[in-house]
Structure formats: structure tokens, C-alpha cells
C-alpha atoms as a PDB file:
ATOM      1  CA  UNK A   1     186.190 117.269 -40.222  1.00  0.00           C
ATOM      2  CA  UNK A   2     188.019 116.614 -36.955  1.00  0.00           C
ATOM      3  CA  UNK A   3     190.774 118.801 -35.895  1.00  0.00           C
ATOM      4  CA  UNK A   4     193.113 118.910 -33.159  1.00  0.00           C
ATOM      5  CA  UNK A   5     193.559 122.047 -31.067  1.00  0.00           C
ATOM      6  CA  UNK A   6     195.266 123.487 -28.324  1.00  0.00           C
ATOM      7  CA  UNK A   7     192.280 126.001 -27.248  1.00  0.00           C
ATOM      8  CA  UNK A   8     188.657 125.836 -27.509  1.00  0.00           C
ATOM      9  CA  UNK A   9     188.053 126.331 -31.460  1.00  0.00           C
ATOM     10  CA  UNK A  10     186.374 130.021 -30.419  1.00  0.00           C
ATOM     11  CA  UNK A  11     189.330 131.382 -28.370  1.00  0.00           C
ATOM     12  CA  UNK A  12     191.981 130.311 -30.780  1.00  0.00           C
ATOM     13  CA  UNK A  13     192.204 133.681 -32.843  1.00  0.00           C
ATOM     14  CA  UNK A  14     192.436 135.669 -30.076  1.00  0.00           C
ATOM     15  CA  UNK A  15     195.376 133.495 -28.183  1.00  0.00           C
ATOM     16  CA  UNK A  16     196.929 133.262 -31.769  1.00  0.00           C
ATOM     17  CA  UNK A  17     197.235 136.823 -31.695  1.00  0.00           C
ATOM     18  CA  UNK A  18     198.337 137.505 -28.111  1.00  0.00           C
ATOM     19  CA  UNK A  19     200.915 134.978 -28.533  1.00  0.00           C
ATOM     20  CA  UNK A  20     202.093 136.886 -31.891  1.00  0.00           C
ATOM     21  CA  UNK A  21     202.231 140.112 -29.099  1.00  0.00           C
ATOM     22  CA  UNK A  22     204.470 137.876 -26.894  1.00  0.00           C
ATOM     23  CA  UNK A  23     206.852 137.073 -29.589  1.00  0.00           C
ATOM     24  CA  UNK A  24     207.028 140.693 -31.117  1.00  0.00           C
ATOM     25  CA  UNK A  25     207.605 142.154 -27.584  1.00  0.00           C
ATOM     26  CA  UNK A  26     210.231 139.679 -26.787  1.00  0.00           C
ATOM     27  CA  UNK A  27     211.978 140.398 -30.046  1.00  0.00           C
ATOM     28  CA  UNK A  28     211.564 143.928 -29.577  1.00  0.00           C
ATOM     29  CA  UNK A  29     212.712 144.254 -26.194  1.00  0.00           C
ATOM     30  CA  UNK A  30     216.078 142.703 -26.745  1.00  0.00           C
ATOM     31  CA  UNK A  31     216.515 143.531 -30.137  1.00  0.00           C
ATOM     32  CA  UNK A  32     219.773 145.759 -28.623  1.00  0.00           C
ATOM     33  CA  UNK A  33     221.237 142.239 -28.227  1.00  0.00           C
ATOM     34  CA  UNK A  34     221.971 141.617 -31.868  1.00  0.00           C
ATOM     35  CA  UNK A  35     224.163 144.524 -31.850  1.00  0.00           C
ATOM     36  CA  UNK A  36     226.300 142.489 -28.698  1.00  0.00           C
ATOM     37  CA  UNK A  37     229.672 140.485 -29.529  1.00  0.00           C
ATOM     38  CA  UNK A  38     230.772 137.822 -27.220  1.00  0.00           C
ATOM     39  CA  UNK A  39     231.068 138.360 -23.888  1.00  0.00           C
ATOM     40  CA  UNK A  40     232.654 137.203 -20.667  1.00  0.00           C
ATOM     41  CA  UNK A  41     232.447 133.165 -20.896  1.00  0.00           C
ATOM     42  CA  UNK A  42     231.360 133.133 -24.644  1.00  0.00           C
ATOM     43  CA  UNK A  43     234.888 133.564 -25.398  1.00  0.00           C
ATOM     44  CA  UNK A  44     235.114 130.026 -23.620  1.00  0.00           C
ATOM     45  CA  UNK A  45     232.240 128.513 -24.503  1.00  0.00           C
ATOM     46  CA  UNK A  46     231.802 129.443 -28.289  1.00  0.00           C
ATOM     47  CA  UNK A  47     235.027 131.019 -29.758  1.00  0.00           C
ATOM     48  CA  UNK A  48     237.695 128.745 -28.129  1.00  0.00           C
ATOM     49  CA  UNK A  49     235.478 125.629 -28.034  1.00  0.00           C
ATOM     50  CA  UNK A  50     236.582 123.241 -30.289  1.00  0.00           C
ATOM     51  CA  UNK A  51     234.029 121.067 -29.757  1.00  0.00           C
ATOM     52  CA  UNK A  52     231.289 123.665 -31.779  1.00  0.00           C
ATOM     53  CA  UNK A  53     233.369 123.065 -35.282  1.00  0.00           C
ATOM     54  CA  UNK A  54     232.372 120.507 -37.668  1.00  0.00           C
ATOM     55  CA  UNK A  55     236.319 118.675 -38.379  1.00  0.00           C
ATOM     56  CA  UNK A  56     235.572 117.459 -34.987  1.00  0.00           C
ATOM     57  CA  UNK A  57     233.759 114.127 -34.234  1.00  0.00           C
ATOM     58  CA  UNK A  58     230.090 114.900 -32.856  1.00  0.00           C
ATOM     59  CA  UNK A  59     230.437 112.390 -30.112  1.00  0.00           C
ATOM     60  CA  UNK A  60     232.959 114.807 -28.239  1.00  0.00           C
ATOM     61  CA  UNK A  61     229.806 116.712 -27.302  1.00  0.00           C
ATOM     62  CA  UNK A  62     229.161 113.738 -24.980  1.00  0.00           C
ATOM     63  CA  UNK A  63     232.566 112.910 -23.239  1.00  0.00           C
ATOM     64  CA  UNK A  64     233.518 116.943 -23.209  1.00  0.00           C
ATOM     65  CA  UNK A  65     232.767 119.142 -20.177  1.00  0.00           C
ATOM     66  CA  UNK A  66     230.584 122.179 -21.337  1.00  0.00           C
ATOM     67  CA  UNK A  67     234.024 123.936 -21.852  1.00  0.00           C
ATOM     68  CA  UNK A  68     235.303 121.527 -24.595  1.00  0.00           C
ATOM     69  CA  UNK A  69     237.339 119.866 -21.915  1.00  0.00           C
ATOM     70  CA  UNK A  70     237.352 115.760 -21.556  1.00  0.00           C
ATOM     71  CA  UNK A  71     235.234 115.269 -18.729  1.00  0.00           C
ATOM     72  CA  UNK A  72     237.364 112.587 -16.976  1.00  0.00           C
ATOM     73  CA  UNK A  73     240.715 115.496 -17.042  1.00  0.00           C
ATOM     74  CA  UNK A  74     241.313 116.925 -13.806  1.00  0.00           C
ATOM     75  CA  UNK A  75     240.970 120.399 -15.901  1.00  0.00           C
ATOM     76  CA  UNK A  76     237.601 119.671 -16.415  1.00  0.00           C
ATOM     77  CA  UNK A  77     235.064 121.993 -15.197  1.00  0.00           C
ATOM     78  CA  UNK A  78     232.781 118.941 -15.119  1.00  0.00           C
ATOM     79  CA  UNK A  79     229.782 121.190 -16.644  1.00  0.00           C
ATOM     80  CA  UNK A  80     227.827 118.825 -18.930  1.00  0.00           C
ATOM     81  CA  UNK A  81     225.620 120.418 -21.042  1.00  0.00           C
ATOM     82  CA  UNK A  82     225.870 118.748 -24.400  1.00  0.00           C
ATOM     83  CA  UNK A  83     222.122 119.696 -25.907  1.00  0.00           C
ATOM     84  CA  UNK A  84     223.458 123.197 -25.485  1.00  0.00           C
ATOM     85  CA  UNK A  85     226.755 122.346 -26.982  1.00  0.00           C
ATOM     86  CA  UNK A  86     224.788 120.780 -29.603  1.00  0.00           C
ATOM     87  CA  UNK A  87     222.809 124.015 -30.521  1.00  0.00           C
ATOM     88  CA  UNK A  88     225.744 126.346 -30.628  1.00  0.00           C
ATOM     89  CA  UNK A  89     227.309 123.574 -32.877  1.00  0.00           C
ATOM     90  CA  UNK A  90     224.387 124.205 -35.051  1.00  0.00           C
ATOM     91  CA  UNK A  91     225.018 127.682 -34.969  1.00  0.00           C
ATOM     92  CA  UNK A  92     228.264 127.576 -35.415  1.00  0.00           C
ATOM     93  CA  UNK A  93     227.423 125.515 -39.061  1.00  0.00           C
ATOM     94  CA  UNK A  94     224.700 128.498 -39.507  1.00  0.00           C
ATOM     95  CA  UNK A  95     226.557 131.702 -38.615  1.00  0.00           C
ATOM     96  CA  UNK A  96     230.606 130.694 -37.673  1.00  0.00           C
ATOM     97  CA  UNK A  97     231.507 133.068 -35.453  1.00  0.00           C
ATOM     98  CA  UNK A  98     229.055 135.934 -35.759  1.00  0.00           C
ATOM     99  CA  UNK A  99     227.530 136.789 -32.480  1.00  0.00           C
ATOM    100  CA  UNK A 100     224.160 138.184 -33.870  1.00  0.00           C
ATOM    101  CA  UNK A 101     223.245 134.868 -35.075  1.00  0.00           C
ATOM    102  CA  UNK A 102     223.322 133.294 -31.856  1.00  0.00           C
ATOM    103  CA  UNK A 103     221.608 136.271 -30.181  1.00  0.00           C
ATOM    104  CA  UNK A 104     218.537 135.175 -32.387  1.00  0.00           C
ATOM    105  CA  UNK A 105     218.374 132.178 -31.827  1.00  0.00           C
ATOM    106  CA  UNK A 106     218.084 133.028 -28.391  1.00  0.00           C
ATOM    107  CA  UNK A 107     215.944 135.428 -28.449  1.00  0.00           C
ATOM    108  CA  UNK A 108     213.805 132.989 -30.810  1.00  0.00           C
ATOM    109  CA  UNK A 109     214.189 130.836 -28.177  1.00  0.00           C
ATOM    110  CA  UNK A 110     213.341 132.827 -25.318  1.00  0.00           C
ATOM    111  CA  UNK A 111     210.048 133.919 -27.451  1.00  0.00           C
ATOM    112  CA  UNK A 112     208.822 130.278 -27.536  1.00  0.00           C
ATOM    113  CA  UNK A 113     209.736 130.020 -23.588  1.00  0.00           C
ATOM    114  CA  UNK A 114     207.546 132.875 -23.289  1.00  0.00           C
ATOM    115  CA  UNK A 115     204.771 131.448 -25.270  1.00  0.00           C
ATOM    116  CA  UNK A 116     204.282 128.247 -23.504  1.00  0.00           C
ATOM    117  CA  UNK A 117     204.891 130.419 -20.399  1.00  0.00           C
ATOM    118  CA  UNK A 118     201.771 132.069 -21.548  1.00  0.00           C
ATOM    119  CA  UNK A 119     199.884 128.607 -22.758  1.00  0.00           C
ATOM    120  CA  UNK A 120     201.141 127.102 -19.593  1.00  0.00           C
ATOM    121  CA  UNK A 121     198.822 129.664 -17.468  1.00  0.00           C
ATOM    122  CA  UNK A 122     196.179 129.672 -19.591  1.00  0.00           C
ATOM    123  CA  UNK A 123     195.638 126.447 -18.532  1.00  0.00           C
ATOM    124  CA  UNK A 124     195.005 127.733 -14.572  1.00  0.00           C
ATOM    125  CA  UNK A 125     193.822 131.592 -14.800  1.00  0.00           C
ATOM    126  CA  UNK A 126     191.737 133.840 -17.187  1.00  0.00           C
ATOM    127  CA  UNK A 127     193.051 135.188 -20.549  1.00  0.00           C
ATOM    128  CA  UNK A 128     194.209 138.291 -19.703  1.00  0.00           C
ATOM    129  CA  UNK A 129     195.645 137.375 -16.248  1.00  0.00           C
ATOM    130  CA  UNK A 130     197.972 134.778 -18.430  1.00  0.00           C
ATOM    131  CA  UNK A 131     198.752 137.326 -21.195  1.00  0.00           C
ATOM    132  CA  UNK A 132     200.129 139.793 -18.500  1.00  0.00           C
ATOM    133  CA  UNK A 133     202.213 136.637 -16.543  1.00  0.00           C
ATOM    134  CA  UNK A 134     203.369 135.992 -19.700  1.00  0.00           C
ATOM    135  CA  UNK A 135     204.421 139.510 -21.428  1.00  0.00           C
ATOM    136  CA  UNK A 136     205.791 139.967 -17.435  1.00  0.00           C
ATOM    137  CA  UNK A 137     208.003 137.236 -17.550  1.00  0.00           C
ATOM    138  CA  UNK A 138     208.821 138.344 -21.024  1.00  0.00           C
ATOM    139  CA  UNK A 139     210.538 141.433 -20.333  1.00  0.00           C
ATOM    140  CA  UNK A 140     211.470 140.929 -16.647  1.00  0.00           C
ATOM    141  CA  UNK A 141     214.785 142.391 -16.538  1.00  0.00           C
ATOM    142  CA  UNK A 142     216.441 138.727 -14.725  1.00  0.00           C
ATOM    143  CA  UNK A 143     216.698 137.504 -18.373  1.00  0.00           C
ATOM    144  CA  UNK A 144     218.641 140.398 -19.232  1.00  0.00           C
ATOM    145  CA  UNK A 145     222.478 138.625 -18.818  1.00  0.00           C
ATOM    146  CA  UNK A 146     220.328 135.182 -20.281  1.00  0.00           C
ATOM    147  CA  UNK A 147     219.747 137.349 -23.774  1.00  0.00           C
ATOM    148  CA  UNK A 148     223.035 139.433 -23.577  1.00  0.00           C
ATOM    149  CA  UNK A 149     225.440 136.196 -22.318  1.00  0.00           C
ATOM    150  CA  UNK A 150     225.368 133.944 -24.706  1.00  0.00           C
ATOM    151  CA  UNK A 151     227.092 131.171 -22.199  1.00  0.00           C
ATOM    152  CA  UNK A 152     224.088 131.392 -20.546  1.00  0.00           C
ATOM    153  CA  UNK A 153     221.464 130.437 -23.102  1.00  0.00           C
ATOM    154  CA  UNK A 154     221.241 127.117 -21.024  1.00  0.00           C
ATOM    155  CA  UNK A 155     219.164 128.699 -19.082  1.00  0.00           C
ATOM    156  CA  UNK A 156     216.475 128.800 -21.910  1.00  0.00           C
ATOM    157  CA  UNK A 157     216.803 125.554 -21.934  1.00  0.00           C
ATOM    158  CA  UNK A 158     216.165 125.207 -18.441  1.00  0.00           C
ATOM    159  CA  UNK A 159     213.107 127.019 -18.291  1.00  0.00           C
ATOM    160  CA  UNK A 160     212.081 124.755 -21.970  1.00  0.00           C
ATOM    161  CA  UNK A 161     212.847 121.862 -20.524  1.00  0.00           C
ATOM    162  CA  UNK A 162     210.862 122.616 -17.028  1.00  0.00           C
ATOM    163  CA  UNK A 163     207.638 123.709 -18.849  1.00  0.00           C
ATOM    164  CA  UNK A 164     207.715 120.869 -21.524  1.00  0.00           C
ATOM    165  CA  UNK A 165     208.044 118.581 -18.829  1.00  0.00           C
ATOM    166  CA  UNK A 166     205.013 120.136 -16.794  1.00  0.00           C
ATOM    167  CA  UNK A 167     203.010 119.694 -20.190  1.00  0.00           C
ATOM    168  CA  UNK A 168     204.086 115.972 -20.015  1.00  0.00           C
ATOM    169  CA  UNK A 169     202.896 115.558 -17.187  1.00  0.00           C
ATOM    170  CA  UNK A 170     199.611 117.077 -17.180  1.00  0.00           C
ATOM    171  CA  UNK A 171     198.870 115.384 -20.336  1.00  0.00           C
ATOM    172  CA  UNK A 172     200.019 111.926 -18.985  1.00  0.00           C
ATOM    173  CA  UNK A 173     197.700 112.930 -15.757  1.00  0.00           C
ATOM    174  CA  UNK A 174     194.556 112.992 -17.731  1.00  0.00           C
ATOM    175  CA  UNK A 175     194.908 109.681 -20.225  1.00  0.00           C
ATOM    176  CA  UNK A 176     195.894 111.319 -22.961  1.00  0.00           C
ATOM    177  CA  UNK A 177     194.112 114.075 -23.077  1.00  0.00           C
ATOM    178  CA  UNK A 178     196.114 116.735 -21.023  1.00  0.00           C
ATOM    179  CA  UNK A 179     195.008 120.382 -22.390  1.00  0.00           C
ATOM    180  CA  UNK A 180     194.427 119.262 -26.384  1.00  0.00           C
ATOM    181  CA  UNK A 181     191.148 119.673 -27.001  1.00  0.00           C
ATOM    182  CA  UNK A 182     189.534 117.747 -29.734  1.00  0.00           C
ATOM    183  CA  UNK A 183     187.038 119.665 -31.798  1.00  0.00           C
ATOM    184  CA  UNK A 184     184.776 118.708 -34.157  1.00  0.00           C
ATOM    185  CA  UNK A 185     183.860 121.063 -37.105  1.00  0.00           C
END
């Protein structure tokens, strides 16, 4: 039976499980966040922005600055961020206006950052130099206003976007074969 794998079929387990510690600690370390409202530009961004409710056409996402603002006004910000629009739209259909929902989400979100942060240097150093990178850049107290500031969960995104592009890449590098593994069993 052939199977497809990210790690060597004998280290699995053990990255399984320190990955599981990454997520937990990352939960656990801004768990205060659920407790947070809105703050500062989520008023803006999430409560005010009509864009986020579902009476109004989903193509506005696209032609709306970040702010809900037509980008071609002269009011316009001319932030365009619409894949982040797009998830607080989603959240918006999941949780209205209830702050601890999106505080979740991004601290779901975060989690997986931190994960591939981890798989990412796994890929260059030894297993327990990676695991500390990873549970380092997990806590590090610069994603503090990230977690807490919901108007800032584009910078998830950011660092998503930046890693799954470095994965890309890698895996493009090498024909295919990037760091999957195939293993037969």
C-alpha cells in the first residue's frame, strides 16, 4: 500500500505530536483573547463594514477598499484586502457580531501559521531546533496586537500566504517532489 506523507513514515508520530504541542500552546497562550470585544479599527473594519453582511452583493468585496469604501472614492483608504474581507464575511454568517468568534478563528489561524512555521524548519534544522523556532514564534509577544486586534488578522494571512508560497516553491524546485515523501508500506 502506497501512502503519501509529509515526514519520513518513522518520524511522523513524534512531529504529529509536537505539532498537537504547537497548537495547544498557541491556544493556550491567547486564550485571554476570547474574553476581548472589538477594538480600535475593528469598529471600522467589522462592526461598521457593510461589506461583511450577507443583503450585500459579494462582489463589493472586490471594488471596496478594506474599509467598505468604493475604491475609486476619494474617501477611500485604498487598503485592498478582500480575502480578509472575505473571512470576516464568513464570520460574520458564523458568529454576527460576537467578537470571541473571530478571536478563534484567529487564533485557529495563527495555530496553523505556527505549524507550517514548524514544518517549514523541519525541512532545514534538527527536530528539536524546529520545535523550539516554532513554539518561539508561537508565543513571541509581536503577535500579541495580531491576536488581540482583530483588524489586524491580515497579518496571519501574511505570514500564510509567505510560507505557502515558500512550500510552492520548494516543491516546484525539485519536480514535484518538494518535501512529500512517498512511502511505501
Amino acid at each position: 500500500k502506497n501512502t503519501i506523507s509529509i515526514w519520513p513514515k518513522g518520524k511522523m508520530a513524534a512531529r504529529l505530536i509536537l505539532s498537537a504541542v504547537i497548537f495547544i500552546t498557541c491556544m493556550v497562550c491567547y486564550y485571554n483573547s476570547l474574553q476581548c470585544g472589538f477594538v480600535f479599527d475593528d469598529i471600522s473594519a467589522i462592526k461598521d463594514n457593510r461589506d461583511l453582511r450577507p443583503h450585500m452583493p459579494l462582489k463589493n468585496i472586490f471594488f471596496n477598499d478594506f474599509w467598505g469604501t468604493p475604491i475609486h472614492k476619494e474617501q477611500s483608504h485604498k487598503s485592498y484586502r478582500p480575502l480578509c474581507i472575505l473571512t470576516f464575511r464568513w464570520n460574520y454568517a458564523l458568529h454576527q457580531l460576537e467578537p470571541m468568534g473571530y478571536h478563534l478563528v484567529n487564533m485557529m489561524l495563527h495555530s496553523i501559521v505556527c505549524i507550517m512555521y514548524f514544518r517549514m524548519c523541519s525541512m532545514f534544522l534538527p527536530e528539536i531546533s524546529s520545535f523550539i523556532a516554532a513554539m518561539l514564534f508561537a508565543v513571541h509577544p509581536i503577535h500579541t496586537e495580531a491576536m488581540s486586534d482583530l483588524e489586524d488578522f491580515d497579518l496571519v494571512f501574511e505570514i500564510y500566504s509567505r510560507g505557502n508560497n515558500y512550500f510552492d516553491h520548494v516543491f516546484d524546485e525539485n519536480n514535484g517532489s518538494g518535501f512529500i515523501a512517498e512511502n511505501s508500506g
